[in-house]
PDB file of N, CA and C in Angstrom:
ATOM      1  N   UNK A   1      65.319 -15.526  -3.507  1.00  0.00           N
ATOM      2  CA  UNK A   1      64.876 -15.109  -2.189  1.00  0.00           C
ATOM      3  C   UNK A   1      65.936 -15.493  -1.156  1.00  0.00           C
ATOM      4  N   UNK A   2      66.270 -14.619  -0.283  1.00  0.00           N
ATOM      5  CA  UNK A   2      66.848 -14.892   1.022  1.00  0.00           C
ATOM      6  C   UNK A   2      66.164 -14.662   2.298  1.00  0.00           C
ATOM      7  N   UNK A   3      66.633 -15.497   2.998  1.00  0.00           N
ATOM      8  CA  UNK A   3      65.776 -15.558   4.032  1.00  0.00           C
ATOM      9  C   UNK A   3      66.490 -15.406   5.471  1.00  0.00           C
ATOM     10  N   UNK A   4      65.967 -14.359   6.418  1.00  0.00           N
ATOM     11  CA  UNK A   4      66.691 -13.964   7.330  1.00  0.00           C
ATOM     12  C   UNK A   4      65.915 -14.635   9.032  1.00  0.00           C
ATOM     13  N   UNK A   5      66.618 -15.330   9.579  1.00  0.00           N
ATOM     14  CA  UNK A   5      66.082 -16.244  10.891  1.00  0.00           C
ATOM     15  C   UNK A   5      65.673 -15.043  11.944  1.00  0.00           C
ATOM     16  N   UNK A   6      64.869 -15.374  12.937  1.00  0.00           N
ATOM     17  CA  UNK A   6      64.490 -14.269  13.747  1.00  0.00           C
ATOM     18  C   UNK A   6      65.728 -14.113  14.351  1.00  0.00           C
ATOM     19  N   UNK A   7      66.499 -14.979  14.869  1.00  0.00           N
ATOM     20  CA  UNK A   7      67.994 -14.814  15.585  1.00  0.00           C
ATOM     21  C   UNK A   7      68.817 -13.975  14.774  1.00  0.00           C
ATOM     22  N   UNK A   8      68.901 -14.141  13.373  1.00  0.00           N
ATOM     23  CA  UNK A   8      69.738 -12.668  12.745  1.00  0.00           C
ATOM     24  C   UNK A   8      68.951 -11.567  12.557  1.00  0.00           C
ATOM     25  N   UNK A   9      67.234 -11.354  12.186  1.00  0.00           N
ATOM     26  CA  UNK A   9      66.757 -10.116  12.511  1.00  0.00           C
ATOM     27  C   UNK A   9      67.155  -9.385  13.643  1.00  0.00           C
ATOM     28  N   UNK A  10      66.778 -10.405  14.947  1.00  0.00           N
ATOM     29  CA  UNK A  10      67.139  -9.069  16.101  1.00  0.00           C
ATOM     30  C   UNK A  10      68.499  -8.862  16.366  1.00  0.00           C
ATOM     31  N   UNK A  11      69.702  -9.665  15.496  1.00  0.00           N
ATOM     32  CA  UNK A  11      71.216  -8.731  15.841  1.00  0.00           C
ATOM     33  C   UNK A  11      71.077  -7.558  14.741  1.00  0.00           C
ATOM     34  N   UNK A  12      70.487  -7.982  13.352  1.00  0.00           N
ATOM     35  CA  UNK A  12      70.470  -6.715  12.733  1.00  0.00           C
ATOM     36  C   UNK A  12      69.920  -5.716  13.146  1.00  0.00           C
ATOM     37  N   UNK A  13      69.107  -5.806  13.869  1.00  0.00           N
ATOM     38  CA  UNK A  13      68.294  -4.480  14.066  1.00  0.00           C
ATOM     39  C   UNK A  13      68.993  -3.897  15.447  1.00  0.00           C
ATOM     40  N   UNK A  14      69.585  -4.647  16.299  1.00  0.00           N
ATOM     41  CA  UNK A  14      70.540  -4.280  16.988  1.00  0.00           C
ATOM     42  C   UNK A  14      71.930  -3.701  16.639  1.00  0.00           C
ATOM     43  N   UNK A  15      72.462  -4.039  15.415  1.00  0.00           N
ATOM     44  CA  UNK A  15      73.551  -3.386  15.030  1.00  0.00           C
ATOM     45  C   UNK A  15      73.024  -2.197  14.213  1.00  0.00           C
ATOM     46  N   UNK A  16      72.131  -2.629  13.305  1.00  0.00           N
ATOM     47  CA  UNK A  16      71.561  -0.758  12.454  1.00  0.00           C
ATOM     48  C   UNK A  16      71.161  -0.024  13.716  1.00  0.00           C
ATOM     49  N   UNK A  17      71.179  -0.159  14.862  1.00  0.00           N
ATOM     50  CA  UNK A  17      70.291   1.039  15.824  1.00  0.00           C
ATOM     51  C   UNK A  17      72.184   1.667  16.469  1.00  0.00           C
ATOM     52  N   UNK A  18      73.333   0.568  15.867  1.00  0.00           N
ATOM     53  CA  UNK A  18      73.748   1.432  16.546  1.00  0.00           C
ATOM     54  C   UNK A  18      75.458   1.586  15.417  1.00  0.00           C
ATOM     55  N   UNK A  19      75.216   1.093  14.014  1.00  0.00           N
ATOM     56  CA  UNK A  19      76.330   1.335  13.214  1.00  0.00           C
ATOM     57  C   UNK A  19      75.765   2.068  12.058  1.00  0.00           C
ATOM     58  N   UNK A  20      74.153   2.143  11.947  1.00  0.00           N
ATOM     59  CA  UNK A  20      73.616   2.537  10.473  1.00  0.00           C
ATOM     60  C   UNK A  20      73.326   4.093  10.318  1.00  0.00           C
ATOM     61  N   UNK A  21      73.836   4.623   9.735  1.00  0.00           N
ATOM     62  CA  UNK A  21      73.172   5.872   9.615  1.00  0.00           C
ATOM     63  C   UNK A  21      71.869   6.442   8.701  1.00  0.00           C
ATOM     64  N   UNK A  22      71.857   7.181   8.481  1.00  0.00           N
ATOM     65  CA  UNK A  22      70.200   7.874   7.605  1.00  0.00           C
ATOM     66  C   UNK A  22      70.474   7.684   6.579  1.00  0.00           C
ATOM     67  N   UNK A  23      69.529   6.668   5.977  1.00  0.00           N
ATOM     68  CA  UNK A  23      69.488   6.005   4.421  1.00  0.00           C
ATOM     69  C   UNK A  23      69.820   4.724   4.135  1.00  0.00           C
ATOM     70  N   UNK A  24      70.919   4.160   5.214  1.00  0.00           N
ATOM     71  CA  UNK A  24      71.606   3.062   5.211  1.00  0.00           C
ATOM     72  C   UNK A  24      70.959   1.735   4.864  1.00  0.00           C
ATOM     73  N   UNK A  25      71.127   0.869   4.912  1.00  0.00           N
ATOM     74  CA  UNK A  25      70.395  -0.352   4.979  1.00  0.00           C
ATOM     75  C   UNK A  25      71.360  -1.311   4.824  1.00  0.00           C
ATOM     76  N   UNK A  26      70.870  -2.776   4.989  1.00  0.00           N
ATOM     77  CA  UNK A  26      71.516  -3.844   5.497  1.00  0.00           C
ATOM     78  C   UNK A  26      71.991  -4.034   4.188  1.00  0.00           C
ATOM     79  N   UNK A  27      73.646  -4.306   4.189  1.00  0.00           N
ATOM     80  CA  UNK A  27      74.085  -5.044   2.383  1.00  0.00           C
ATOM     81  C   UNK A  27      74.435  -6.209   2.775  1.00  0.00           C
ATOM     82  N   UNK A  28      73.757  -7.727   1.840  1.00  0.00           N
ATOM     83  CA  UNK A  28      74.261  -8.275   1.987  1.00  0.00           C
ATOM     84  C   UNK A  28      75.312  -8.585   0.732  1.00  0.00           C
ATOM     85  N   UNK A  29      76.451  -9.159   0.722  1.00  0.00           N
ATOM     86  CA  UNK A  29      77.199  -9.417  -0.514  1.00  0.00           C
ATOM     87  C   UNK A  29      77.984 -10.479  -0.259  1.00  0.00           C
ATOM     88  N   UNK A  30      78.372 -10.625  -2.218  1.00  0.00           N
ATOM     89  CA  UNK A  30      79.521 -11.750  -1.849  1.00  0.00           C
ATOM     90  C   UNK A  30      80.971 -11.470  -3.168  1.00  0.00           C
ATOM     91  N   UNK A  31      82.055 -11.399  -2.367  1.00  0.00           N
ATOM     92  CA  UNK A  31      83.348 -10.506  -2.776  1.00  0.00           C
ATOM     93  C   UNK A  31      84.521 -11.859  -3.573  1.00  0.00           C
ATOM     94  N   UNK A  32      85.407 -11.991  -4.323  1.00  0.00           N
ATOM     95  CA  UNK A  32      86.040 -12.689  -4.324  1.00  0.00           C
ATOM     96  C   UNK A  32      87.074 -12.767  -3.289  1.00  0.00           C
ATOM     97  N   UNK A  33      87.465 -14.193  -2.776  1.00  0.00           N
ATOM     98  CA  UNK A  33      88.514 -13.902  -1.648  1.00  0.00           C
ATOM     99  C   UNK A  33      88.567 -15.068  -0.866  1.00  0.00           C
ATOM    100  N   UNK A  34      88.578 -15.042   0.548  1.00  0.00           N
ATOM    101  CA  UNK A  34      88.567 -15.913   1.245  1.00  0.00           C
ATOM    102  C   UNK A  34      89.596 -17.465   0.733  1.00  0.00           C
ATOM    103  N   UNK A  35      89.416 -18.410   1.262  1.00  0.00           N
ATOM    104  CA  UNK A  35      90.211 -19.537   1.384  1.00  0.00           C
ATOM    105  C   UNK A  35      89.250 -20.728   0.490  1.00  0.00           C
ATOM    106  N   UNK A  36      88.305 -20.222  -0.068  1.00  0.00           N
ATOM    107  CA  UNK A  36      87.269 -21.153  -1.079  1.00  0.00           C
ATOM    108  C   UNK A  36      87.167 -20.372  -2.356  1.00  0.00           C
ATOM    109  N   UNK A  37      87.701 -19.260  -2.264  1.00  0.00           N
ATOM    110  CA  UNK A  37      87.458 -18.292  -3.679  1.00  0.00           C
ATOM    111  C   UNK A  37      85.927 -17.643  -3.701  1.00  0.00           C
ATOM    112  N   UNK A  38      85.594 -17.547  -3.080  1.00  0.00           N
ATOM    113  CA  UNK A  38      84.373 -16.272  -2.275  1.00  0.00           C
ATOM    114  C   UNK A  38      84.204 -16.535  -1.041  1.00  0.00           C
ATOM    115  N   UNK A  39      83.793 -14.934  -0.947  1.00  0.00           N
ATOM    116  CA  UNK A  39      83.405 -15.005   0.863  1.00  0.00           C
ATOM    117  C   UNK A  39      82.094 -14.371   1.031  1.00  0.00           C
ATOM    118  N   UNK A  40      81.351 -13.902   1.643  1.00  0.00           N
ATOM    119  CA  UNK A  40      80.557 -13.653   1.990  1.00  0.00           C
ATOM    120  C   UNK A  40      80.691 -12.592   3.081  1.00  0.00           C
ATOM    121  N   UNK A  41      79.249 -11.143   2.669  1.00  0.00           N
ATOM    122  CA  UNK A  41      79.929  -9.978   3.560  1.00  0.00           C
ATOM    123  C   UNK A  41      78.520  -9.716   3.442  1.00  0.00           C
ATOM    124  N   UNK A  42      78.756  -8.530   4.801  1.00  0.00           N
ATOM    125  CA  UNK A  42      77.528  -7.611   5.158  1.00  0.00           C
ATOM    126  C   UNK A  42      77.917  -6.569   6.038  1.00  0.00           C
ATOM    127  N   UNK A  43      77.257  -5.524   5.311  1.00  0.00           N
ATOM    128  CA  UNK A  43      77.658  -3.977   5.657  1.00  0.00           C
ATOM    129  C   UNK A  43      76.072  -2.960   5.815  1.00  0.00           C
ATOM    130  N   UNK A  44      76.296  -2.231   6.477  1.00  0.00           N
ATOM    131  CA  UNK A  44      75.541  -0.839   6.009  1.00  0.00           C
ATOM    132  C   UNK A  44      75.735   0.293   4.965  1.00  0.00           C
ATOM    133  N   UNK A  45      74.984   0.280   3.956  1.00  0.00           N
ATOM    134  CA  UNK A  45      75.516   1.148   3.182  1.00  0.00           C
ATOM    135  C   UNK A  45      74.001   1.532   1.897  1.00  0.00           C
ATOM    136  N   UNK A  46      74.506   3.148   1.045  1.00  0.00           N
ATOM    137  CA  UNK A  46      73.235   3.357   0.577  1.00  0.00           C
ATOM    138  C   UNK A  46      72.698   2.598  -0.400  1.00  0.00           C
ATOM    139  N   UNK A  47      71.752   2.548  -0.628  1.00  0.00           N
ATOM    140  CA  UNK A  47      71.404   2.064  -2.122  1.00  0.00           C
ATOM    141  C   UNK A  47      71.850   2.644  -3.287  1.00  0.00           C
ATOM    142  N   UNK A  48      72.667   1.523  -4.469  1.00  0.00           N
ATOM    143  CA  UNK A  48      73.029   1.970  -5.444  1.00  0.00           C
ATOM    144  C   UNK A  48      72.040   1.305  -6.660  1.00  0.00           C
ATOM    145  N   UNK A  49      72.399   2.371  -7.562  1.00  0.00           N
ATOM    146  CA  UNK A  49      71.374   2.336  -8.310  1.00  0.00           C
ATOM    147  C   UNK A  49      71.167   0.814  -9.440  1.00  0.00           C
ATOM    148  N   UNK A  50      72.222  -0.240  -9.490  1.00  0.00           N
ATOM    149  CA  UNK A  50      72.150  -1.702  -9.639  1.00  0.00           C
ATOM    150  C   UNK A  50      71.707  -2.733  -8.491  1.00  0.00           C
ATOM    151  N   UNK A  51      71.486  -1.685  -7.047  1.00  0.00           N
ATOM    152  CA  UNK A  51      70.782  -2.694  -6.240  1.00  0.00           C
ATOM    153  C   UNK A  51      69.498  -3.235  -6.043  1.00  0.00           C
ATOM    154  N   UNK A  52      69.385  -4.211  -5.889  1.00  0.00           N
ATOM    155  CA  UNK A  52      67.598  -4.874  -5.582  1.00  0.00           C
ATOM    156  C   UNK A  52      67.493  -4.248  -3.950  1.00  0.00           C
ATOM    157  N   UNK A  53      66.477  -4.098  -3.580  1.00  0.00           N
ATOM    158  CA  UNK A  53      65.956  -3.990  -1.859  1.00  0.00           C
ATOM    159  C   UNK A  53      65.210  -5.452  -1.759  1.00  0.00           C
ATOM    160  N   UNK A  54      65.508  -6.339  -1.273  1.00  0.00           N
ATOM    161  CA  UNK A  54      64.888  -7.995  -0.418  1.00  0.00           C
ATOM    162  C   UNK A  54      64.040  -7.706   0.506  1.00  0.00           C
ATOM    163  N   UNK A  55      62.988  -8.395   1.194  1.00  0.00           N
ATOM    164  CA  UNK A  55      62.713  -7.922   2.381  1.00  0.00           C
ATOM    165  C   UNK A  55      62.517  -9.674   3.079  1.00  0.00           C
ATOM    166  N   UNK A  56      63.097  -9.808   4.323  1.00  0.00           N
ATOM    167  CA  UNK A  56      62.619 -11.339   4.582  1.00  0.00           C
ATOM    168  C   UNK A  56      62.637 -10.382   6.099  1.00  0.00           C
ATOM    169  N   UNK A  57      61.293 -11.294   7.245  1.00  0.00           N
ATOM    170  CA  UNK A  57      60.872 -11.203   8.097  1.00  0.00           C
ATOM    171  C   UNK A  57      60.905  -9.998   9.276  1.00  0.00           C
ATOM    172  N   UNK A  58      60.433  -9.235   7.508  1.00  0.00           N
ATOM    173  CA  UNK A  58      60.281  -7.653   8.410  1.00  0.00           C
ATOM    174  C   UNK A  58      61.455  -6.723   8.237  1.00  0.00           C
ATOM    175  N   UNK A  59      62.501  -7.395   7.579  1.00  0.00           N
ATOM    176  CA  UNK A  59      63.931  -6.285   7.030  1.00  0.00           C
ATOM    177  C   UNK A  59      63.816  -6.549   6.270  1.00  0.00           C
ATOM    178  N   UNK A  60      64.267  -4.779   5.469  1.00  0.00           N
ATOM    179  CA  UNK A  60      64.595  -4.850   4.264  1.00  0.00           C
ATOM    180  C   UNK A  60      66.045  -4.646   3.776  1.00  0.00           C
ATOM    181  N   UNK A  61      66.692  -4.967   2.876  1.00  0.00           N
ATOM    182  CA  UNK A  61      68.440  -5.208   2.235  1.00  0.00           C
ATOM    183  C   UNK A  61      68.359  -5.375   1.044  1.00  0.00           C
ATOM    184  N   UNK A  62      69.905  -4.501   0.923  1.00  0.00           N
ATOM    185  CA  UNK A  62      70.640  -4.113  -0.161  1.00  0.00           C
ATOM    186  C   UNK A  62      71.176  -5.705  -0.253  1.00  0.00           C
ATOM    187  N   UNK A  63      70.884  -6.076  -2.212  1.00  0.00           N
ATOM    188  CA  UNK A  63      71.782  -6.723  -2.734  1.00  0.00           C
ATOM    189  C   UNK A  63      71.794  -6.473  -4.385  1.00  0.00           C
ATOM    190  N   UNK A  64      73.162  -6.656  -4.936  1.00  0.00           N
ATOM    191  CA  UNK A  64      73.471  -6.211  -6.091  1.00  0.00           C
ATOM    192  C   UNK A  64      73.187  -7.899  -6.385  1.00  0.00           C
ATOM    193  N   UNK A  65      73.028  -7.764  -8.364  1.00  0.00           N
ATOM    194  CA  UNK A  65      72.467  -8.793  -9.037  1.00  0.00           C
ATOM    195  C   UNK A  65      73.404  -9.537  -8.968  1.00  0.00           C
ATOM    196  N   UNK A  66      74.566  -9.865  -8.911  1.00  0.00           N
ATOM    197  CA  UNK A  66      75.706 -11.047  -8.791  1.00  0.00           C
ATOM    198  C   UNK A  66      75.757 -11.299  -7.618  1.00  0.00           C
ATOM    199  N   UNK A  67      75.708 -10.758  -6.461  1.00  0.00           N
ATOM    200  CA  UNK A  67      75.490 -11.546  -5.246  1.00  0.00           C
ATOM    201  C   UNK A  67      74.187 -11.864  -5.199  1.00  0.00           C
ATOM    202  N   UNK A  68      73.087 -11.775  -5.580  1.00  0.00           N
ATOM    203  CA  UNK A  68      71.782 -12.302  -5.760  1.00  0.00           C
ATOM    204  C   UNK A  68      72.353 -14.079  -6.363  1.00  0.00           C
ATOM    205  N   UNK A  69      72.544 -13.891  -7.703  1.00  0.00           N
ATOM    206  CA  UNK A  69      72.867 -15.126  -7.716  1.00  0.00           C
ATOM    207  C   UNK A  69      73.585 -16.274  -7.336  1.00  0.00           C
ATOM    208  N   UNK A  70      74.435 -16.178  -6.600  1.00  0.00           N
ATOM    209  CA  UNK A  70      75.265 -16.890  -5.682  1.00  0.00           C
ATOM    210  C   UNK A  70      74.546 -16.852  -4.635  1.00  0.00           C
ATOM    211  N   UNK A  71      73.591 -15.829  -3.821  1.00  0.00           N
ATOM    212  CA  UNK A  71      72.995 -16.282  -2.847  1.00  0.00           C
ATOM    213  C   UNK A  71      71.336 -16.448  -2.772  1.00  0.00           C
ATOM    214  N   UNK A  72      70.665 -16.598  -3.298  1.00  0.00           N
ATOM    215  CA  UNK A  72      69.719 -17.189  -3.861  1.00  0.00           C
ATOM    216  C   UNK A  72      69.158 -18.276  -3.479  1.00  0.00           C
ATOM    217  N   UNK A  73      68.306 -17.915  -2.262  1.00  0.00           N
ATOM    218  CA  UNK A  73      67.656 -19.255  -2.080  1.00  0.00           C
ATOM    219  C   UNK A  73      68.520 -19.664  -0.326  1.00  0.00           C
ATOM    220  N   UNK A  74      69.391 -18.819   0.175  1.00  0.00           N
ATOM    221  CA  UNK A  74      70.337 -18.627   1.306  1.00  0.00           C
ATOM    222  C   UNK A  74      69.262 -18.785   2.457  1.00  0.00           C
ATOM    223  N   UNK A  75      70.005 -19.178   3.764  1.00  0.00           N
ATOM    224  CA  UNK A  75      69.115 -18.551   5.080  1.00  0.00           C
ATOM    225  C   UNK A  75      70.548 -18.026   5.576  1.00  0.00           C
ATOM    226  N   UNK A  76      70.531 -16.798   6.242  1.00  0.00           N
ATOM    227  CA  UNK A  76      71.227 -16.034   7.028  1.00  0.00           C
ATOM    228  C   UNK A  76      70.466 -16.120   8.621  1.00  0.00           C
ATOM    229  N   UNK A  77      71.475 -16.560   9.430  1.00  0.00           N
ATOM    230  CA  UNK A  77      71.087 -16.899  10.316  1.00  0.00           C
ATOM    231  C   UNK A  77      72.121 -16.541  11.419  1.00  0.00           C
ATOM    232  N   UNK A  78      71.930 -16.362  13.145  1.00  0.00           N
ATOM    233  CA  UNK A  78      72.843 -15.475  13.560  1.00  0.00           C
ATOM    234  C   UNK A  78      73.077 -16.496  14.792  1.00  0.00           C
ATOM    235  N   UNK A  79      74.572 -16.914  15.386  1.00  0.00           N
ATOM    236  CA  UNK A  79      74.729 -18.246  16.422  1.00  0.00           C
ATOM    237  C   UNK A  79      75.321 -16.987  17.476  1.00  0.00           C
ATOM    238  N   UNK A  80      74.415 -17.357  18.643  1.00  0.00           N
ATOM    239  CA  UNK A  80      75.520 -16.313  19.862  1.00  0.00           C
ATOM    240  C   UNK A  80      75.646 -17.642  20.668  1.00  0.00           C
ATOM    241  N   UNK A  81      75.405 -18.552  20.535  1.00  0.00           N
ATOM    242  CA  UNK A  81      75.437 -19.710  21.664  1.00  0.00           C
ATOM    243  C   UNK A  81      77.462 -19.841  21.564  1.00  0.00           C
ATOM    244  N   UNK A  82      77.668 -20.544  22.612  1.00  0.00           N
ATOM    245  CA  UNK A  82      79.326 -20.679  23.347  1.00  0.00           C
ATOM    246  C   UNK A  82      79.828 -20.841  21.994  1.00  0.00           C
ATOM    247  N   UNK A  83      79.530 -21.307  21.198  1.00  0.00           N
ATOM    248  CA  UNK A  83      80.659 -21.673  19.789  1.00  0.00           C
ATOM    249  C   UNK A  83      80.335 -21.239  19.017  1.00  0.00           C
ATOM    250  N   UNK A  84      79.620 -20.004  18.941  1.00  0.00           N
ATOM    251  CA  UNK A  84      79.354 -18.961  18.292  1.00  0.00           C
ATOM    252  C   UNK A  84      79.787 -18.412  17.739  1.00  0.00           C
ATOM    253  N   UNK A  85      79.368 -18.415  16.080  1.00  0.00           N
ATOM    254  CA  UNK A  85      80.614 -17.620  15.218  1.00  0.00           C
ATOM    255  C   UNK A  85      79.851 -16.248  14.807  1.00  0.00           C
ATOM    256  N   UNK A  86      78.918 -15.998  15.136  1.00  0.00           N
ATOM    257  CA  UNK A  86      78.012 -14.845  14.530  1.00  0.00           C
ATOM    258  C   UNK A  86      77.325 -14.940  13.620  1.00  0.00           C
ATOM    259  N   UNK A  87      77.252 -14.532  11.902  1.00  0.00           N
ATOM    260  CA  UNK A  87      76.427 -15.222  11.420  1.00  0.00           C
ATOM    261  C   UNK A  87      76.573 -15.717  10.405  1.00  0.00           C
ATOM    262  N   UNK A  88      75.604 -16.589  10.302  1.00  0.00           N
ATOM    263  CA  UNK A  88      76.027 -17.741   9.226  1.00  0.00           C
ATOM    264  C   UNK A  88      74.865 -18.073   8.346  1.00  0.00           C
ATOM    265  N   UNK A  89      75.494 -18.134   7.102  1.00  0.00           N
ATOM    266  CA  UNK A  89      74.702 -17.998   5.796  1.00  0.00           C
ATOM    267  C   UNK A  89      74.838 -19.298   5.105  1.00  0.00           C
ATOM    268  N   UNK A  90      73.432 -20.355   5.005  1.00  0.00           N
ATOM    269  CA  UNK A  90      73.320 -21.239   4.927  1.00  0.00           C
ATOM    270  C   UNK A  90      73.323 -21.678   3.239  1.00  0.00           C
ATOM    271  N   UNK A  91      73.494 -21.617   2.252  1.00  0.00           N
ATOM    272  CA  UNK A  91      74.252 -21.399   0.779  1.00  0.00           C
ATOM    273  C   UNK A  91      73.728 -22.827   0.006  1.00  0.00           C
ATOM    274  N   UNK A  92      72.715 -22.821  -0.594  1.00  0.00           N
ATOM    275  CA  UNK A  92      72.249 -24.224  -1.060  1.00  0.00           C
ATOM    276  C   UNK A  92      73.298 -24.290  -2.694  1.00  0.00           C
ATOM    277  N   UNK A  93      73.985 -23.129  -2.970  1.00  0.00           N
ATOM    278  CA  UNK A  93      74.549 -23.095  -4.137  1.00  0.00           C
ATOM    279  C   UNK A  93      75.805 -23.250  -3.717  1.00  0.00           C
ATOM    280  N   UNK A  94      76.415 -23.356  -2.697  1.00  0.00           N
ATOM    281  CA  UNK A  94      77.746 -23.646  -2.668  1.00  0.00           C
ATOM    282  C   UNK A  94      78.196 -24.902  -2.940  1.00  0.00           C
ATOM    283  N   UNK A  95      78.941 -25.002  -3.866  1.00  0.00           N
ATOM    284  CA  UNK A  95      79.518 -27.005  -3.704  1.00  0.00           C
ATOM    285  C   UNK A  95      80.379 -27.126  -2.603  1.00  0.00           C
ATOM    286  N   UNK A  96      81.534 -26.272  -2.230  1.00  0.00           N
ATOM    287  CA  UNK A  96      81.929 -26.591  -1.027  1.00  0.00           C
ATOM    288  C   UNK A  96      82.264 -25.257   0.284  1.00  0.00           C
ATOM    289  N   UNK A  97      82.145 -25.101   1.130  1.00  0.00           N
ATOM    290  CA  UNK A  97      82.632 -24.360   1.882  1.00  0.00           C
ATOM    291  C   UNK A  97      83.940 -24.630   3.078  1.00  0.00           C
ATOM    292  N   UNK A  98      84.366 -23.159   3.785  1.00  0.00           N
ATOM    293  CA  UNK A  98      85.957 -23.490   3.957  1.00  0.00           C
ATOM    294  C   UNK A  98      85.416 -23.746   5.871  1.00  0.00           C
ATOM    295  N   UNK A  99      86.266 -24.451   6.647  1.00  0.00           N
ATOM    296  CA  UNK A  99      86.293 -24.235   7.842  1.00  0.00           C
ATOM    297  C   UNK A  99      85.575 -23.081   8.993  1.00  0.00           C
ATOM    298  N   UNK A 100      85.817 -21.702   7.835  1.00  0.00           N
ATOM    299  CA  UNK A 100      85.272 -20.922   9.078  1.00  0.00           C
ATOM    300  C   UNK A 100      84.131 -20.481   8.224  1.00  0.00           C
ATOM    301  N   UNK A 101      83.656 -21.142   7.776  1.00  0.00           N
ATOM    302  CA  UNK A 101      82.334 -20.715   7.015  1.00  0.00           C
ATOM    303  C   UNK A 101      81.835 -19.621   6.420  1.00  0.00           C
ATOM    304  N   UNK A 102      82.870 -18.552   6.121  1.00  0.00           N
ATOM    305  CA  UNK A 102      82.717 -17.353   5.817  1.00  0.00           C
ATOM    306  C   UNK A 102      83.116 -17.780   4.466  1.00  0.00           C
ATOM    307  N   UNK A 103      83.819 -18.427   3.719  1.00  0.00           N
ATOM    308  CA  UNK A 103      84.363 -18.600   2.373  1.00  0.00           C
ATOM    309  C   UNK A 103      83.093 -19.979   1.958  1.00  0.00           C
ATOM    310  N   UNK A 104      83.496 -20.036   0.256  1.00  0.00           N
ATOM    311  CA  UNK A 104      82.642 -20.799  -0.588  1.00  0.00           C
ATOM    312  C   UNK A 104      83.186 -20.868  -1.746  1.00  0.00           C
ATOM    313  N   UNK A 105      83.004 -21.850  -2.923  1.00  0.00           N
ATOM    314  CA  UNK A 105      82.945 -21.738  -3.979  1.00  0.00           C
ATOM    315  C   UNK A 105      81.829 -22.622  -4.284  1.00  0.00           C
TER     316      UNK A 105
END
């Protein structure tokens, strides 16, 4: 399960009203890369046919079964306050994460 804070519901639903098109839905994923050897991503895009649909607090999202397991058990959560990095995905499976919090292993 992932779990999405009311502070990242209403940017998502603020960005699908104005980046998502017909069919789209929220992806969340996680790519090799970054400065920890994964990063963590989110897009609009359709459902493919290895994706699960999630639903936490009223949205529903795209995630494929390998980013399921790496994020599993996550809160995605969205900071606009002054030191605000946008959003941030709280990772009980990460052993460590990098500075800008977008990377993990």
């Amino acid at each position: 399960m992932i779990t999405l804070t009311d502070k990242a519901v209403a940017q998502i639903r603020k960005l699908e009203a104005d980046k998502a098109t017909d069919g789209q839905r929220l992806r969340i994923f996680v790519e090799a890369g970054g400065c920890s050897g994964f990063e963590y991503g989110m897009s609009f895009d359709a459902k493919k046919d290895d994706d699960q649909i999630l639903e936490s607090n009223g949205v529903s999202f795209l995630i494929d079964a390998t980013s399921l397991e790496y994020l599993d058990g996550s809160v995605v959560d969205f900071d606009d306050g002054l030191g605000g990095k946008g959003f941030d995905i709280r990772n009980p499976n990460a052993s460590s994460t990098c500075g800008c919090g977008r990377s993990f292993n």
